[in-house]
Protein backbone atom coordinates (compact mmCIF):
# COMPACT_ATOMS: atom_id res chain seq x y z
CA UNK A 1 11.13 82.08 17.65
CA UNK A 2 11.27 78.49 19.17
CA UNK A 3 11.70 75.50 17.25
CA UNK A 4 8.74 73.19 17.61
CA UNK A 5 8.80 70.64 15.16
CA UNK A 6 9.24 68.10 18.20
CA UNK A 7 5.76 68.92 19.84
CA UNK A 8 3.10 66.26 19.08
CA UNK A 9 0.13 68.04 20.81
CA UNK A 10 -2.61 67.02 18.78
CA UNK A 11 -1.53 64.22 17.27
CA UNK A 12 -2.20 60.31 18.48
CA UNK A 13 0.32 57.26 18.36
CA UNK A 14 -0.29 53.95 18.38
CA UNK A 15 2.17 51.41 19.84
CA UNK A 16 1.85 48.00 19.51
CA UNK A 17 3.69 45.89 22.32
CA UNK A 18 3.75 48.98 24.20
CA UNK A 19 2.75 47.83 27.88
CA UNK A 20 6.83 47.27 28.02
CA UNK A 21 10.41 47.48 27.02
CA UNK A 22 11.56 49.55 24.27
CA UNK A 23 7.33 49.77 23.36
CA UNK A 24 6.84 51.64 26.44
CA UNK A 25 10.17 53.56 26.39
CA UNK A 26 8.80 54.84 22.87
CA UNK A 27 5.09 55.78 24.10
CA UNK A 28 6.90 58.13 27.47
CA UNK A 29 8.25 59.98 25.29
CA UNK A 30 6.20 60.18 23.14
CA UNK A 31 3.11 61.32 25.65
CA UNK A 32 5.57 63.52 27.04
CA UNK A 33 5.73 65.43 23.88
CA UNK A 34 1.88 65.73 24.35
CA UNK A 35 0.66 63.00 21.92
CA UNK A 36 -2.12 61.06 22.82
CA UNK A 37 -1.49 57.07 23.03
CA UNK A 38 -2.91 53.50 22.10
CA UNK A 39 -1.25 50.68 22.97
CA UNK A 40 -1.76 47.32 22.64
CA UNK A 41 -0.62 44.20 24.46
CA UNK A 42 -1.51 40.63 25.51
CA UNK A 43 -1.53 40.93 28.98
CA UNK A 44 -3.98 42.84 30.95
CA UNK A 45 -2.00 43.72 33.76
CA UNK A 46 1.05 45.12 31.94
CA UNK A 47 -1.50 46.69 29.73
CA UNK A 48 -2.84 48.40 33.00
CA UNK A 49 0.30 49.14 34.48
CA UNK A 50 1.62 50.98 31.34
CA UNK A 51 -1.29 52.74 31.29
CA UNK A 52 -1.44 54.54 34.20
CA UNK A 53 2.36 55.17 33.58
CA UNK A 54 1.53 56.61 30.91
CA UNK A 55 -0.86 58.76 32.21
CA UNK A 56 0.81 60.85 34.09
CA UNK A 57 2.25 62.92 31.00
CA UNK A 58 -1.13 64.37 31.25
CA UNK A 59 -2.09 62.80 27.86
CA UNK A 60 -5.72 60.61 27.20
CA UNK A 61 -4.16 57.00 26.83
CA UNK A 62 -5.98 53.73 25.45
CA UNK A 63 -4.99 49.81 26.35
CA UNK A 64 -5.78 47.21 24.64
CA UNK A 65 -5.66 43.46 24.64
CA UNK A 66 -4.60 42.42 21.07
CA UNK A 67 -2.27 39.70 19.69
CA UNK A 68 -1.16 41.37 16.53
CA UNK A 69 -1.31 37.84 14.76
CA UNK A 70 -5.34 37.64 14.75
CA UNK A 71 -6.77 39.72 11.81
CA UNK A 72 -10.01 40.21 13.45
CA UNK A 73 -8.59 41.42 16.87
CA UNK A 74 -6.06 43.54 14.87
CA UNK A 75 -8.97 44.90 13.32
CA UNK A 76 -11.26 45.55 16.22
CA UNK A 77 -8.60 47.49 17.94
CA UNK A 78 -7.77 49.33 15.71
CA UNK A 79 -12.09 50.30 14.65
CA UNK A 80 -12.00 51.08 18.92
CA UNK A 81 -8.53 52.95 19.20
CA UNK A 82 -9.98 55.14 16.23
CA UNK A 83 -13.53 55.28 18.17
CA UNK A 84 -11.61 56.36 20.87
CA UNK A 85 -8.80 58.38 20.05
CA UNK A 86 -10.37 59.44 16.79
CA UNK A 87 -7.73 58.85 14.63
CA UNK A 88 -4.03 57.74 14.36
CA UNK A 89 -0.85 59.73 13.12
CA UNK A 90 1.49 57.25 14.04
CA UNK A 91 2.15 53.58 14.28
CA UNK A 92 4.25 51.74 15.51
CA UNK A 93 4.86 48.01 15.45
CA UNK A 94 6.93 46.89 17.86
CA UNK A 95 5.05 43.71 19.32
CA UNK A 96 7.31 40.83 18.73
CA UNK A 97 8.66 37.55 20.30
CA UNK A 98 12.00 35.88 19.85
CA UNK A 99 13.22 33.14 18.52
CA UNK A 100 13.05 31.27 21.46
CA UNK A 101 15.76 28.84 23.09
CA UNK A 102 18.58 28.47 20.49
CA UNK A 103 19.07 25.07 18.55
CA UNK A 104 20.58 24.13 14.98
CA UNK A 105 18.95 25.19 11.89
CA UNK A 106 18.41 21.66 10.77
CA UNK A 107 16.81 21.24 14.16
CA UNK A 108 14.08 24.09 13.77
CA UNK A 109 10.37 22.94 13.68
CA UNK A 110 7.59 24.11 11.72
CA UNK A 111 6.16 25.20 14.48
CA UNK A 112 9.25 27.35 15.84
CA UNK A 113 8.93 28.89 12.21
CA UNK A 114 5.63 29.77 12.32
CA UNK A 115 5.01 31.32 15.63
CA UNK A 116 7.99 33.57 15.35
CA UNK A 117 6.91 35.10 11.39
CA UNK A 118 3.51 35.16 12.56
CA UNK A 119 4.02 37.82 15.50
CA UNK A 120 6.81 39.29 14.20
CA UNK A 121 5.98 39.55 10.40
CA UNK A 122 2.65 38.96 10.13
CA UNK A 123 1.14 41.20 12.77
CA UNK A 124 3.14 44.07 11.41
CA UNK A 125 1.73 43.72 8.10
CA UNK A 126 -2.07 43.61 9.79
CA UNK A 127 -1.10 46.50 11.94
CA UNK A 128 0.85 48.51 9.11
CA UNK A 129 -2.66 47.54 6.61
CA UNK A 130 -5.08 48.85 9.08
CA UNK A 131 -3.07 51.72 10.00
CA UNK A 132 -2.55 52.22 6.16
CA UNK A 133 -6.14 51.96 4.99
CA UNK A 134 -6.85 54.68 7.70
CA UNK A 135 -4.29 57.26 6.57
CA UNK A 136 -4.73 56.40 2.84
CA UNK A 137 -9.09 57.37 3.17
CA UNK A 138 -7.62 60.24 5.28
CA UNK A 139 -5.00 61.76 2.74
CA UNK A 140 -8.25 61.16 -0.31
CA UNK A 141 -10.50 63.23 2.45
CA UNK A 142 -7.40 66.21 2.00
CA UNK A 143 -5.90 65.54 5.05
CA UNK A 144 -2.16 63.94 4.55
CA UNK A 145 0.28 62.67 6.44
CA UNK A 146 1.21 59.48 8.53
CA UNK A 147 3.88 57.73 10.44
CA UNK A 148 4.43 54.01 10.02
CA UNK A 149 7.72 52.45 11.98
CA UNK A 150 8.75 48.85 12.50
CA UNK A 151 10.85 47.42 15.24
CA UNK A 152 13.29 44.94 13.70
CA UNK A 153 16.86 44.07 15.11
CA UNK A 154 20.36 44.12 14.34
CA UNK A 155 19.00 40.04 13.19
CA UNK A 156 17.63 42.20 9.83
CA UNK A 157 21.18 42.67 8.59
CA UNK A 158 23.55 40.26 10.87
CA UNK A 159 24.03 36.62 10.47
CA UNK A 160 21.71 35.63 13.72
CA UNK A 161 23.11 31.91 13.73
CA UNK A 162 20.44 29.62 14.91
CA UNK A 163 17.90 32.04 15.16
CA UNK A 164 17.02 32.16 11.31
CA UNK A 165 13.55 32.23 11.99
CA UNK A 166 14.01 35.70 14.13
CA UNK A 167 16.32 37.46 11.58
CA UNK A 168 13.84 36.17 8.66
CA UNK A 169 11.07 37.59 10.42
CA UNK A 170 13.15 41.37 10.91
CA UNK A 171 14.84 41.36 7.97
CA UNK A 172 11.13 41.00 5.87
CA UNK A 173 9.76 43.51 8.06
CA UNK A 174 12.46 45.94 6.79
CA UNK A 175 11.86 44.84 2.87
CA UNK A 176 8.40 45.65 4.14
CA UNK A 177 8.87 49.22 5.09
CA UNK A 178 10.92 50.46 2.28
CA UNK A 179 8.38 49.06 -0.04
CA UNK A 180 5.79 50.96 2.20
CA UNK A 181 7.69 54.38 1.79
CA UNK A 182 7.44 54.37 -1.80
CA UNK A 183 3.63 52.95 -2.37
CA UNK A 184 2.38 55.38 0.57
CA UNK A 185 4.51 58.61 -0.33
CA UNK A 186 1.59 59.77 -2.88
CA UNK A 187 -0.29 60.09 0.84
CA UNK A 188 2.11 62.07 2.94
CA UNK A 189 2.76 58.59 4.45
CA UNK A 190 6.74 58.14 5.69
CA UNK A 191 8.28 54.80 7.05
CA UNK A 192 10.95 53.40 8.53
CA UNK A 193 13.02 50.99 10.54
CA UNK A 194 14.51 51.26 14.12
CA UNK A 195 17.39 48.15 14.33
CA UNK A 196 17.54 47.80 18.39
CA UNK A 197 21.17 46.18 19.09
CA UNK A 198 21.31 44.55 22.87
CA UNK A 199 18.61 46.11 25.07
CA UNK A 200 17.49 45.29 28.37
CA UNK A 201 13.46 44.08 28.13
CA UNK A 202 11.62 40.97 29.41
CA UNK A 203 12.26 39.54 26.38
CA UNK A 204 16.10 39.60 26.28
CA UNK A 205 16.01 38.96 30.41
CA UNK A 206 17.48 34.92 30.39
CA UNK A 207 20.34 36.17 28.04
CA UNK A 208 21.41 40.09 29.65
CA UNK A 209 21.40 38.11 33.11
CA UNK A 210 23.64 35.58 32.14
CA UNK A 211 27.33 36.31 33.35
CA UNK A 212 28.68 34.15 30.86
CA UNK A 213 26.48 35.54 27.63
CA UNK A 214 26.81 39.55 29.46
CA UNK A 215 30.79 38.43 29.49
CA UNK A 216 30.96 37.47 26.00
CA UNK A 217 28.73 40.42 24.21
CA UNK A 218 29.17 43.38 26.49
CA UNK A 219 32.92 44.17 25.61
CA UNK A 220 31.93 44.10 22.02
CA UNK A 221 29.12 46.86 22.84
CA UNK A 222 31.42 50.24 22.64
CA UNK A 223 29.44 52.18 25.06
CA UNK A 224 29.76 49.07 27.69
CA UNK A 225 26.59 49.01 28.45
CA UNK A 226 22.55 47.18 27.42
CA UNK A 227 20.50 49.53 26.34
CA UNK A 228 16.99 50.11 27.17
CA UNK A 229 13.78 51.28 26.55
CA UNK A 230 13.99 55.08 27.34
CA UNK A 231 17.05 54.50 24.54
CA UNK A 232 14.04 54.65 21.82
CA UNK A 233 12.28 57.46 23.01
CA UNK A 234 14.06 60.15 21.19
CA UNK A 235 13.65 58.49 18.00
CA UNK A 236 10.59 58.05 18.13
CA UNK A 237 9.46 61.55 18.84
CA UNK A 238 12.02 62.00 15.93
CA UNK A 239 9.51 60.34 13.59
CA UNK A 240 6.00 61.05 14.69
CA UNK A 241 6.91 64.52 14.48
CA UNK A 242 7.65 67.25 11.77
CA UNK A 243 11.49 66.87 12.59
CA UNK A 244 11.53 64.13 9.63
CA UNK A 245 8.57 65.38 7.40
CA UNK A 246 11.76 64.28 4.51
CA UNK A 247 12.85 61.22 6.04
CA UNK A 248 11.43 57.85 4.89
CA UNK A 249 12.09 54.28 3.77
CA UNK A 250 15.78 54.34 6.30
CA UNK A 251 16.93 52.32 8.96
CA UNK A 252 18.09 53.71 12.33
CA UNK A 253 20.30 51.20 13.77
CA UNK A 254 20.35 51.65 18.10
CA UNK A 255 22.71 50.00 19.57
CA UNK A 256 25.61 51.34 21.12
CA UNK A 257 27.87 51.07 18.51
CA UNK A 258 27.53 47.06 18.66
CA UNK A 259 27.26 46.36 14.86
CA UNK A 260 30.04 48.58 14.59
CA UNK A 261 32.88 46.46 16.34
């Protein structure tokens, strides 16, 4: 008999920031494993583009404009992606921003501080509630079960020199989900961590492009190489499906052995 755990027909993901990047690498594979997809993004066009990516796994796929910092957009999407989709299995925040151009910690403004914990901390905990109060009302209607994953960064558990702000906002989102596997577990709920190292996205474009910075990091990345987003797919299959129905409250650090030399 063939192993199946890895098939997610019938089930429905929901990735936030996943018009792009490691996002996008996660929802492929994901819709190639036959699970239907939400995501949700700030920019139409990428939003679009994904989306008829996407599509071609054959899978029904929703996009969404939502900044994951608004509780009333997070909200609304979420009401529509279960209006359309019907429900949601798995969900995945991965919408995030970085810490911007570097400068000294005595340097950092309020306002630097705030913009990067509210994306990166505070729309994962409005994503992660709605997607919680949905699967909680779900497990007390007898059916169980639930996926919850956060994309945080090797910042979580590295000293990320002037870019505090960044590793504050990954390292809380990691406190975050281990406190979520053990509250949600009574409701068949798992969740976890995925620790990206150096990986090739719009967001990391000024610094993989630059000879000097690519000179510097990529000999300390063993397999010599940025990553990128079709790097995530596997493990996220991995946790949306069966495969892990044991495996909660961890952290899966990606990165081509960079943490490790």
């Amino acid at each position: 008999m063939a192993y199946t755990p890895f098939d997610l027909t019938g089930k429905v993901a929901l990735v936030t920031g996943g018009n792009g990047g490691i996002g996008l690498g996660m929802a492929q594979a994901m819709a190639e494993a036959g699970a239907e997809i939400a995501i949700w993004g700030t920019s139409a066009a990428k939003n679009a583009a994904a989306k008829g990516k996407l599509e071609s796994a054959g899978v029904r796929v929703l996009a969404l404009e939502c900044d994951v910092a608004e509780e009333a957009e997070v909200d609304a999407a979420f009401a529509e992606t279960l209006s359309v989709l019907g429900r949601v299995d798995g969900c995945f925040a991965n919408a995030g921003v970085s810490g911007g151009r570097s400068s000294p910690f005595v340097e950092r403004t309020v306002e630097q501080w705030d913009r990067v914990l509210d994306i990166n901390l505070r729309g994962a905990f409005l994503t992660f509630r709605a997607a919680a109060r949905h699967m909680k009302a779900r497990a007390e209607a007898g059916d169980k079960g639930g996926v919850l994953v956060g994309t945080a960064s090797l910042a979580a558990i590295e000293g990320a020199a002037r870019n505090e702000h960044y590793g504050a906002s990954k390292g809380g989102m990691t406190a975050m989900i281990r406190a979520l596997a053990v509250e949600l577990a009574r409701y068949g709920v798992r969740a976890n961590s995925i620790l990206p190292g150096w990986i090739e996205t719009d967001m990391t474009a000024r610094s993989t492009s630059d000879p000097k910075f690519a000179g510097n990091v990529l000999p300390r990345v063993p397999m010599r190489r940025w990553g990128t987003g079709a790097d995530f797919g596997g493990i996220a299959v991995y946790l949306m499906s069966g495969a892990s129905a044991f495996h909660t409250g961890d952290t899966f650090v990606i990165d081509g052995g960079y943490a490790l030399y």
